[in-house]
PDB file of N, CA and C in Angstrom:
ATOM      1  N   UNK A   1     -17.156  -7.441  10.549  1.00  0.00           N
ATOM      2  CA  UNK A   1     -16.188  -8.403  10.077  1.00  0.00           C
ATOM      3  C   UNK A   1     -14.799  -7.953  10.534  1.00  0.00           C
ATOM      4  N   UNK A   2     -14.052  -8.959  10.906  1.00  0.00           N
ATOM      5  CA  UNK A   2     -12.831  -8.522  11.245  1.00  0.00           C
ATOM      6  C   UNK A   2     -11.721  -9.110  10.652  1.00  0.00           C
ATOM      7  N   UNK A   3     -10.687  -8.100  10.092  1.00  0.00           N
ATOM      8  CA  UNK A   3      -9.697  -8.297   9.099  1.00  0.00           C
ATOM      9  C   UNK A   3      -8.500  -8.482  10.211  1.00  0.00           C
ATOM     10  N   UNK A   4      -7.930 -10.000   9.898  1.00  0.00           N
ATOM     11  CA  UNK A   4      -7.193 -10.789  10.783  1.00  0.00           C
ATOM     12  C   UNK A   4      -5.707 -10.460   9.730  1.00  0.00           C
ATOM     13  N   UNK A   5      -4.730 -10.836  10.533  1.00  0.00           N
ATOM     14  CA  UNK A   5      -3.175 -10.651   9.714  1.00  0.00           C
ATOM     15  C   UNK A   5      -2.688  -9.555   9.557  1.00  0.00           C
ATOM     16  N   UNK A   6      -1.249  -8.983   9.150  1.00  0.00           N
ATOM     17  CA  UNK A   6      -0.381  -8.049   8.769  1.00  0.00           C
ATOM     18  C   UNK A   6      -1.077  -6.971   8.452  1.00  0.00           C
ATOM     19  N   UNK A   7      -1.225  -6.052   8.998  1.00  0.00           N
ATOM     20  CA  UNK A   7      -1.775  -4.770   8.613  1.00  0.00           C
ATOM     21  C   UNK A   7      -1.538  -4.386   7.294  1.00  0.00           C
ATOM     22  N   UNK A   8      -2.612  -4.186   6.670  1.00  0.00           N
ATOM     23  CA  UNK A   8      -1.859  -3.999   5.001  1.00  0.00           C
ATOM     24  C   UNK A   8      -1.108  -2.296   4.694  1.00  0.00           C
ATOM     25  N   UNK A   9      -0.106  -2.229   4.169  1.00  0.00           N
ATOM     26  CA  UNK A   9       0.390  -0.839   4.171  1.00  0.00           C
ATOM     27  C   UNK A   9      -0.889   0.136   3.632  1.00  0.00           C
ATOM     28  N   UNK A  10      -0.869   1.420   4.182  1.00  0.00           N
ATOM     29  CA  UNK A  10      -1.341   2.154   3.733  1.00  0.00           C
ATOM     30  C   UNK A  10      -2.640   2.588   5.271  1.00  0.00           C
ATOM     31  N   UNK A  11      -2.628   1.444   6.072  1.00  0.00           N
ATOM     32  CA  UNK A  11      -3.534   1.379   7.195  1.00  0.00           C
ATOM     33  C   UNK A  11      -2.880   1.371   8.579  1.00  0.00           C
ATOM     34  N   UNK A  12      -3.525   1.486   9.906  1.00  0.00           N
ATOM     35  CA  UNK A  12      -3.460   1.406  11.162  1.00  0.00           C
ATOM     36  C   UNK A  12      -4.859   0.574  11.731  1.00  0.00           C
ATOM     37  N   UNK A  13      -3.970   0.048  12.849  1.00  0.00           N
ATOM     38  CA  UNK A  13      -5.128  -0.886  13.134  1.00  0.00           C
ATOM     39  C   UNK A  13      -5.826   0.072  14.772  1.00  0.00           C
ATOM     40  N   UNK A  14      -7.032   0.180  14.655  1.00  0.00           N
ATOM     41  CA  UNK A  14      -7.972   0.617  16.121  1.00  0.00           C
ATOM     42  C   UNK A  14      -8.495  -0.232  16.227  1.00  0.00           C
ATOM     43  N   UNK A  15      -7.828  -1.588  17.518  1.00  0.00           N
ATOM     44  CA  UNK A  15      -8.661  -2.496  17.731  1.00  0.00           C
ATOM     45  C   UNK A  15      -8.770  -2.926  16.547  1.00  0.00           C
ATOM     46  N   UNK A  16     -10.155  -3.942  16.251  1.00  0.00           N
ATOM     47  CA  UNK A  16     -10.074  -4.965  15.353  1.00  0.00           C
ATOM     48  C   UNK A  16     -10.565  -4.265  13.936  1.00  0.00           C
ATOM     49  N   UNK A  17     -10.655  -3.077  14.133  1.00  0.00           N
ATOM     50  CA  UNK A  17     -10.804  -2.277  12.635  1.00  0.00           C
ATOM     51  C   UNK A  17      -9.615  -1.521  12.043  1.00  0.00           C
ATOM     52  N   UNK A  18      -9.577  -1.395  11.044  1.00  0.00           N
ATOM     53  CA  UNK A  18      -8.794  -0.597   9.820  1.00  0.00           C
ATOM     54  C   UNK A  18      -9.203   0.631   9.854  1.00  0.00           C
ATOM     55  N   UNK A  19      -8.329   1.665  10.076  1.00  0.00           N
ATOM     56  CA  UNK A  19      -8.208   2.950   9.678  1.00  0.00           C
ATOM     57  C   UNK A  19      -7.229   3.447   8.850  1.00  0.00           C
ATOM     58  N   UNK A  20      -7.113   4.553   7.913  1.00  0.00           N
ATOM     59  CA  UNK A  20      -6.105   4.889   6.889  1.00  0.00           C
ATOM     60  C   UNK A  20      -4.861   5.280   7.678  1.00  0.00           C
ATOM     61  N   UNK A  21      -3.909   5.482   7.302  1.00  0.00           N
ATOM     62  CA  UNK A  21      -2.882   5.986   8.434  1.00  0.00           C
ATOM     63  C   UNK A  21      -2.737   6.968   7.046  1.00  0.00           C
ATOM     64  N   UNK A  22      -2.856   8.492   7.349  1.00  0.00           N
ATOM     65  CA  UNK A  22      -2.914   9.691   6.157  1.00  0.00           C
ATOM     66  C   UNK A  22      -1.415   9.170   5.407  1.00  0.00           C
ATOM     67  N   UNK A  23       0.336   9.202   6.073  1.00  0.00           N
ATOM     68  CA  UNK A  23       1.169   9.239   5.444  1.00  0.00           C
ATOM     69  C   UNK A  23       1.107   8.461   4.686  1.00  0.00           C
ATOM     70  N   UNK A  24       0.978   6.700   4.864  1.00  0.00           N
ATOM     71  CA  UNK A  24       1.083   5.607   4.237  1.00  0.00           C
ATOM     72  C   UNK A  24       0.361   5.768   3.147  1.00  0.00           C
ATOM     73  N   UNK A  25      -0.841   6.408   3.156  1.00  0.00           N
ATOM     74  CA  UNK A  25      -1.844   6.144   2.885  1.00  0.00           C
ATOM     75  C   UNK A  25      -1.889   7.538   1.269  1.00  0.00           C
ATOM     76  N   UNK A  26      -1.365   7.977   0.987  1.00  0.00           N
ATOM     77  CA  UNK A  26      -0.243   9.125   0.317  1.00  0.00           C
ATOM     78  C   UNK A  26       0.465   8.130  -0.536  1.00  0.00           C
ATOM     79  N   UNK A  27       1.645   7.739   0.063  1.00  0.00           N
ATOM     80  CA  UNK A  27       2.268   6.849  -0.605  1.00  0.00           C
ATOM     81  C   UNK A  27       1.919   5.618  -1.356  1.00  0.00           C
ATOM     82  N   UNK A  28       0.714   5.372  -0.962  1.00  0.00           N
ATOM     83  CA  UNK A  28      -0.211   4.165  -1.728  1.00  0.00           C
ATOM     84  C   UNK A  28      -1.009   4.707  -2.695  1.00  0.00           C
ATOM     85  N   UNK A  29      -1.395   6.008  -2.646  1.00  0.00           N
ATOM     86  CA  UNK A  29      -2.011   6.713  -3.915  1.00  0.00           C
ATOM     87  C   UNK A  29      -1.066   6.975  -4.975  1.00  0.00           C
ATOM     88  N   UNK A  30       0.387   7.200  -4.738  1.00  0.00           N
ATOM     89  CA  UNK A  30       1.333   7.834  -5.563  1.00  0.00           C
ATOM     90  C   UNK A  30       1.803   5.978  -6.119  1.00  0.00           C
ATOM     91  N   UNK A  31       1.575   4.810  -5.497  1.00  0.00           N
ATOM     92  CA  UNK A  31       1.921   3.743  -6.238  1.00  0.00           C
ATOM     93  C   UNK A  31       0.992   4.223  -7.518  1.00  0.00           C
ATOM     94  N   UNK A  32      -0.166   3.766  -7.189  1.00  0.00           N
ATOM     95  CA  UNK A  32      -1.471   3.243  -8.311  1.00  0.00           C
ATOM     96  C   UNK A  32      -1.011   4.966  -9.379  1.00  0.00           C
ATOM     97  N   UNK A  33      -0.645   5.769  -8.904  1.00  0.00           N
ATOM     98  CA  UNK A  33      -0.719   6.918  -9.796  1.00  0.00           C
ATOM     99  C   UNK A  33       0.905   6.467 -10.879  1.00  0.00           C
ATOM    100  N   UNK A  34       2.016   6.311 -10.471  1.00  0.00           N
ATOM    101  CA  UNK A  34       3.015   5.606 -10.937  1.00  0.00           C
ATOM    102  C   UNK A  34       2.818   4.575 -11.901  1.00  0.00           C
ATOM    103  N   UNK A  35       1.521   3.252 -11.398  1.00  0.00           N
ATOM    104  CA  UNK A  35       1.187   2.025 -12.162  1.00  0.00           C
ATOM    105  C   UNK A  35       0.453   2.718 -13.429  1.00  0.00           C
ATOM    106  N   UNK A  36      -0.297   3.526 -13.438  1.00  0.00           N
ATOM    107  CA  UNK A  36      -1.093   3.725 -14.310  1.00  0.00           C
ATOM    108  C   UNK A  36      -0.047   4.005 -15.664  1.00  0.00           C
ATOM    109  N   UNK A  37       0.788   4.902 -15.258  1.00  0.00           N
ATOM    110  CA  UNK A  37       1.895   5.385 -15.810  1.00  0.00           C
ATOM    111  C   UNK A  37       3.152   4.641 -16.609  1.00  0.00           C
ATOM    112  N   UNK A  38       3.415   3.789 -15.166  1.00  0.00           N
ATOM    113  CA  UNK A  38       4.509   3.258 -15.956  1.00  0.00           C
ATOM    114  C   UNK A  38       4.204   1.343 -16.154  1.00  0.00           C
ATOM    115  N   UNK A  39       3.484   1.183 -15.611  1.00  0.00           N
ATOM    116  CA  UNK A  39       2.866  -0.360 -16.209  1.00  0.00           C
ATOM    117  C   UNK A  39       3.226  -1.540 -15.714  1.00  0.00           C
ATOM    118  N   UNK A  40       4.042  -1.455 -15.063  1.00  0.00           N
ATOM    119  CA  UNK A  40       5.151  -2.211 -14.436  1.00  0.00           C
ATOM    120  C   UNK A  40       5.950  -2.202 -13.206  1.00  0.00           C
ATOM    121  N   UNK A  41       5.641  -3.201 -12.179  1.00  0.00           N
ATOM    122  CA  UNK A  41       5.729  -2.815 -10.671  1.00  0.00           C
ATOM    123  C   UNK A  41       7.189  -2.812 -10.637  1.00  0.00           C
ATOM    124  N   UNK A  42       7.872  -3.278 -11.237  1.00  0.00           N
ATOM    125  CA  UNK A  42       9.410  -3.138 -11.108  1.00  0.00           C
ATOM    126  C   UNK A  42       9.956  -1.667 -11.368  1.00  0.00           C
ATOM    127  N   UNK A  43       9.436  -0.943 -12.070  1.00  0.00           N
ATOM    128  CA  UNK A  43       9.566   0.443 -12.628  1.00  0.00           C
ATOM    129  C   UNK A  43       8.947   1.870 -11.548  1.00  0.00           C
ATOM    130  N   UNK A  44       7.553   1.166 -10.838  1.00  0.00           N
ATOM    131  CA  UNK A  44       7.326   1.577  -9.479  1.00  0.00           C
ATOM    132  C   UNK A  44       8.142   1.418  -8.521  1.00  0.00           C
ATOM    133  N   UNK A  45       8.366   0.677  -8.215  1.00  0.00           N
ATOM    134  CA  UNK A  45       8.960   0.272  -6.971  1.00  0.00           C
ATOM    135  C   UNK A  45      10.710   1.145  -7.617  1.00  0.00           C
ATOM    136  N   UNK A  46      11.533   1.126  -8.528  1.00  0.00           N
ATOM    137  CA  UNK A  46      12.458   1.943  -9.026  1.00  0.00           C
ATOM    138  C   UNK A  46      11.757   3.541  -8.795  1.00  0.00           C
ATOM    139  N   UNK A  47      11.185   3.627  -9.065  1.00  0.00           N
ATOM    140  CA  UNK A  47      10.332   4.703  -9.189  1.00  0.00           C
ATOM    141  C   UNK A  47      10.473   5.821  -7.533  1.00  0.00           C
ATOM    142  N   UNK A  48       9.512   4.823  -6.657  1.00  0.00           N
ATOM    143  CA  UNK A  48       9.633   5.359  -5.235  1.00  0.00           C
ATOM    144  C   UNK A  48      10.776   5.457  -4.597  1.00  0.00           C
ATOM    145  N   UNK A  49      11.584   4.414  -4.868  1.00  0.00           N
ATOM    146  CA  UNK A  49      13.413   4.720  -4.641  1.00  0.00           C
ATOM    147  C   UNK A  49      14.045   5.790  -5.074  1.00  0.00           C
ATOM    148  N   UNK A  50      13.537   6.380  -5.822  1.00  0.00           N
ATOM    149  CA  UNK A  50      14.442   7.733  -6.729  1.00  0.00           C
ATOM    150  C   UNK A  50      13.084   8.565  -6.011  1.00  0.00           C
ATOM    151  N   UNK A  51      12.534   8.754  -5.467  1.00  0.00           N
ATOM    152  CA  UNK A  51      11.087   9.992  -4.214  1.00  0.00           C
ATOM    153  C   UNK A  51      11.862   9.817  -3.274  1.00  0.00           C
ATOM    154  N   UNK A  52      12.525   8.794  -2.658  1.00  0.00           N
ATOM    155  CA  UNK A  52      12.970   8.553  -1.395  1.00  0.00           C
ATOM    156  C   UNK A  52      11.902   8.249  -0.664  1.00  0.00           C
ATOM    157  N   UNK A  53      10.564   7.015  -1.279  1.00  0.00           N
ATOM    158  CA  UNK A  53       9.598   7.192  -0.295  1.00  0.00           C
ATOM    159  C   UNK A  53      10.282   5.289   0.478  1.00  0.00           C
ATOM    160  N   UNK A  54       9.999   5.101   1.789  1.00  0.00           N
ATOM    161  CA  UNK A  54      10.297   3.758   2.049  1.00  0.00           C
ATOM    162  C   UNK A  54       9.315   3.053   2.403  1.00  0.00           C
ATOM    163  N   UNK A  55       9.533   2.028   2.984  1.00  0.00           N
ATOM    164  CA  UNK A  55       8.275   0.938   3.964  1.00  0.00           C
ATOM    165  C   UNK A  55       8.246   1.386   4.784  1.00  0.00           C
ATOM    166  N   UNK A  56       7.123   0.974   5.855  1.00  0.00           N
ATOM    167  CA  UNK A  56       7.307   1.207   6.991  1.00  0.00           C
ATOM    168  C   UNK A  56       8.068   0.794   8.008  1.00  0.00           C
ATOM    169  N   UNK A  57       9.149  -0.131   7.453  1.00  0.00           N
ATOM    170  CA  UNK A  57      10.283  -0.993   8.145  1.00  0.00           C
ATOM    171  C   UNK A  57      11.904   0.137   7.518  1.00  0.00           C
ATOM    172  N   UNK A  58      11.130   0.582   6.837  1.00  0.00           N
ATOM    173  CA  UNK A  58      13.203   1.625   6.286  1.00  0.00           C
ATOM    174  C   UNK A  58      13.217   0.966   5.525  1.00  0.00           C
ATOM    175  N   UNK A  59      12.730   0.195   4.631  1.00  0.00           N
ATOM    176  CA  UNK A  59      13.063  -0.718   3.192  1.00  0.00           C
ATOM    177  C   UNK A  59      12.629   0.347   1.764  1.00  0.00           C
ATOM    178  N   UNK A  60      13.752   0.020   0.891  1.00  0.00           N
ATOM    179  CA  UNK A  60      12.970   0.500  -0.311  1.00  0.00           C
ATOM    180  C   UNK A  60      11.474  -0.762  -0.917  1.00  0.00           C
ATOM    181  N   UNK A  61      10.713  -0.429  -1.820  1.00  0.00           N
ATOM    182  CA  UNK A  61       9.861  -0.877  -1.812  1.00  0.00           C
ATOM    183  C   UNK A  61       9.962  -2.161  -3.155  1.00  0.00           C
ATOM    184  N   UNK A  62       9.876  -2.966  -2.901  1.00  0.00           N
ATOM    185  CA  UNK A  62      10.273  -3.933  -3.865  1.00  0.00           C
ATOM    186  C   UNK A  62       9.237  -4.292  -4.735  1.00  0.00           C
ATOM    187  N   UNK A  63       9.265  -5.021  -6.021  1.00  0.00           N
ATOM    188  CA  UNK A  63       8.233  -5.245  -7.038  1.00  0.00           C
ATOM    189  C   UNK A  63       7.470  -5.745  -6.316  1.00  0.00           C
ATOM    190  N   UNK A  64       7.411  -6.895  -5.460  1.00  0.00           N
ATOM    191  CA  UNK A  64       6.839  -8.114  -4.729  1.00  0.00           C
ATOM    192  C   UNK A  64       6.030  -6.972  -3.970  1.00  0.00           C
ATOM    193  N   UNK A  65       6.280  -6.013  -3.318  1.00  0.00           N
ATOM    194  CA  UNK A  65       5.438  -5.282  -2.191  1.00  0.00           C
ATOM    195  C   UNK A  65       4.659  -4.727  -2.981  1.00  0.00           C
ATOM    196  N   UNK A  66       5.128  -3.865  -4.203  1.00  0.00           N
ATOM    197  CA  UNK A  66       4.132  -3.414  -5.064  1.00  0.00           C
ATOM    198  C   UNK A  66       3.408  -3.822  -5.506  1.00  0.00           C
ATOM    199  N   UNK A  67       3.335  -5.269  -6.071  1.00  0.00           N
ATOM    200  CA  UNK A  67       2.416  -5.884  -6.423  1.00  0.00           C
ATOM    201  C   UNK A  67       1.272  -5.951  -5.676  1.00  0.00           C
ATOM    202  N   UNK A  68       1.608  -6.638  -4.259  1.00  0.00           N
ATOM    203  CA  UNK A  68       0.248  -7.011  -2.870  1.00  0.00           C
ATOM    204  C   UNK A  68      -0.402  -5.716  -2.792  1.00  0.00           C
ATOM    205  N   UNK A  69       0.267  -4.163  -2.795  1.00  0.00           N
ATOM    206  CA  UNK A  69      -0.347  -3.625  -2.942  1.00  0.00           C
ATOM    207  C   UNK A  69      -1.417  -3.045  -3.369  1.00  0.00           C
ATOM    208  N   UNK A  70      -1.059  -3.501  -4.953  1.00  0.00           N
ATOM    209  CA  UNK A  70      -1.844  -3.434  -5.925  1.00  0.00           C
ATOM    210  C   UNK A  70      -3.181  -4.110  -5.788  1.00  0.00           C
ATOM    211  N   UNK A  71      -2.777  -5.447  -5.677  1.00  0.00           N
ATOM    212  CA  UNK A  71      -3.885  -6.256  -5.430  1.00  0.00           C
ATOM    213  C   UNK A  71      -4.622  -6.792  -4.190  1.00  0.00           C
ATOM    214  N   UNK A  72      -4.119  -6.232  -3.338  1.00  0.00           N
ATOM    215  CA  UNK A  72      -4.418  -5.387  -1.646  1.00  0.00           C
ATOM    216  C   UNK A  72      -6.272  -5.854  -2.137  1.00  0.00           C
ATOM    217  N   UNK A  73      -7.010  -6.908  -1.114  1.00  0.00           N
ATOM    218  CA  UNK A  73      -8.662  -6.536  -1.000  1.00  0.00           C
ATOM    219  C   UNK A  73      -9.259  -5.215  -0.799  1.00  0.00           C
ATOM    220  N   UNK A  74      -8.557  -4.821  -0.180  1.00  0.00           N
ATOM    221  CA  UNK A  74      -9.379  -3.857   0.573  1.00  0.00           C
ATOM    222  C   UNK A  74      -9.314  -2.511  -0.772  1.00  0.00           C
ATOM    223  N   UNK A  75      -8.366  -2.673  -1.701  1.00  0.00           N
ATOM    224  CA  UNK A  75      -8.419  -1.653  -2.885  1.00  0.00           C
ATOM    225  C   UNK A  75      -9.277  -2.048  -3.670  1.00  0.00           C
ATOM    226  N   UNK A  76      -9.771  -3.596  -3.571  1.00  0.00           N
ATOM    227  CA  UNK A  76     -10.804  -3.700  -4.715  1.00  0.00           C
ATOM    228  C   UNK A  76     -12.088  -3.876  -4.329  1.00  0.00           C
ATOM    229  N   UNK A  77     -12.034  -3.296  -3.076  1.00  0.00           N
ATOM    230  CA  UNK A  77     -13.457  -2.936  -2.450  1.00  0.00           C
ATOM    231  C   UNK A  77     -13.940  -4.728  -1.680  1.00  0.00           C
ATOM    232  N   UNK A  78     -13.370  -5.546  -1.560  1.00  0.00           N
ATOM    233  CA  UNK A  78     -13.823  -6.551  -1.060  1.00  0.00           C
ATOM    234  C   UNK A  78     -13.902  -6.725   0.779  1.00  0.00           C
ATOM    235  N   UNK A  79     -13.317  -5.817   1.122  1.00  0.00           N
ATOM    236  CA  UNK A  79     -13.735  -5.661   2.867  1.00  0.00           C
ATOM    237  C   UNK A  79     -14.218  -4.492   3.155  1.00  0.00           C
ATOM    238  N   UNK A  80     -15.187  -4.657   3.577  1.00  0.00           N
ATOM    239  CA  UNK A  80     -15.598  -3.794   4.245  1.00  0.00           C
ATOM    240  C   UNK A  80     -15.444  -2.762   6.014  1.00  0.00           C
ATOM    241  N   UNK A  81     -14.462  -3.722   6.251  1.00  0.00           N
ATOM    242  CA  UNK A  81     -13.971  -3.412   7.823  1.00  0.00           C
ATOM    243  C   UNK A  81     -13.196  -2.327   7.983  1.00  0.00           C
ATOM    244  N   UNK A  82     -13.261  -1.253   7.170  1.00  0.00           N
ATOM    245  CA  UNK A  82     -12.569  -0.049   6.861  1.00  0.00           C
ATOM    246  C   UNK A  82     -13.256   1.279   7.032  1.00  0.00           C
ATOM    247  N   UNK A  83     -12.686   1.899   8.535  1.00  0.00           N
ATOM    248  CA  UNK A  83     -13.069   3.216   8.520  1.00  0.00           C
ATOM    249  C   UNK A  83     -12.713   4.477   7.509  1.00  0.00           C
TER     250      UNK A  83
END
């Protein structure tokens, strides 16, 4: 199966498959470890701004990004196209 569109953070694309990219992929564990915590993607995303962690564009990370993250398929196990 092949996962079409925007590379979701936390990945690199090989060809038409998904691989983890290790840094991103760090920083997407330290979201969900933050959410558990503080409950609230606005408080995350405040959160990674005071780590100094960014996007992969130089952006701080906004509620809106945190959220997709969150609810990212591929975190709730619904693709399988992931090395």
């Amino acid at each position: 199966m092949s996962r079409s569109g925007p590379t979701p953070f936390g990945y690199r694309r090989k060809g038409d498959q998904l691989t983890s990219d290790p840094t991103d992929s760090e920083i997407r564990r330290k979201i969900f470890e933050l959410f558990v915590s503080l409950q609230r993607q606005k408080a995350v995303a405040d959160e990674l701004g005071k780590l100094g962690f960014k996007t992969k564009s130089g952006s701080d990370f906004s509620s809106q990004m945190v959220g997709r993250i969150l609810k990212d398929d591929l975190v709730l196990g619904r693709d399988a196209n992931v090395e």
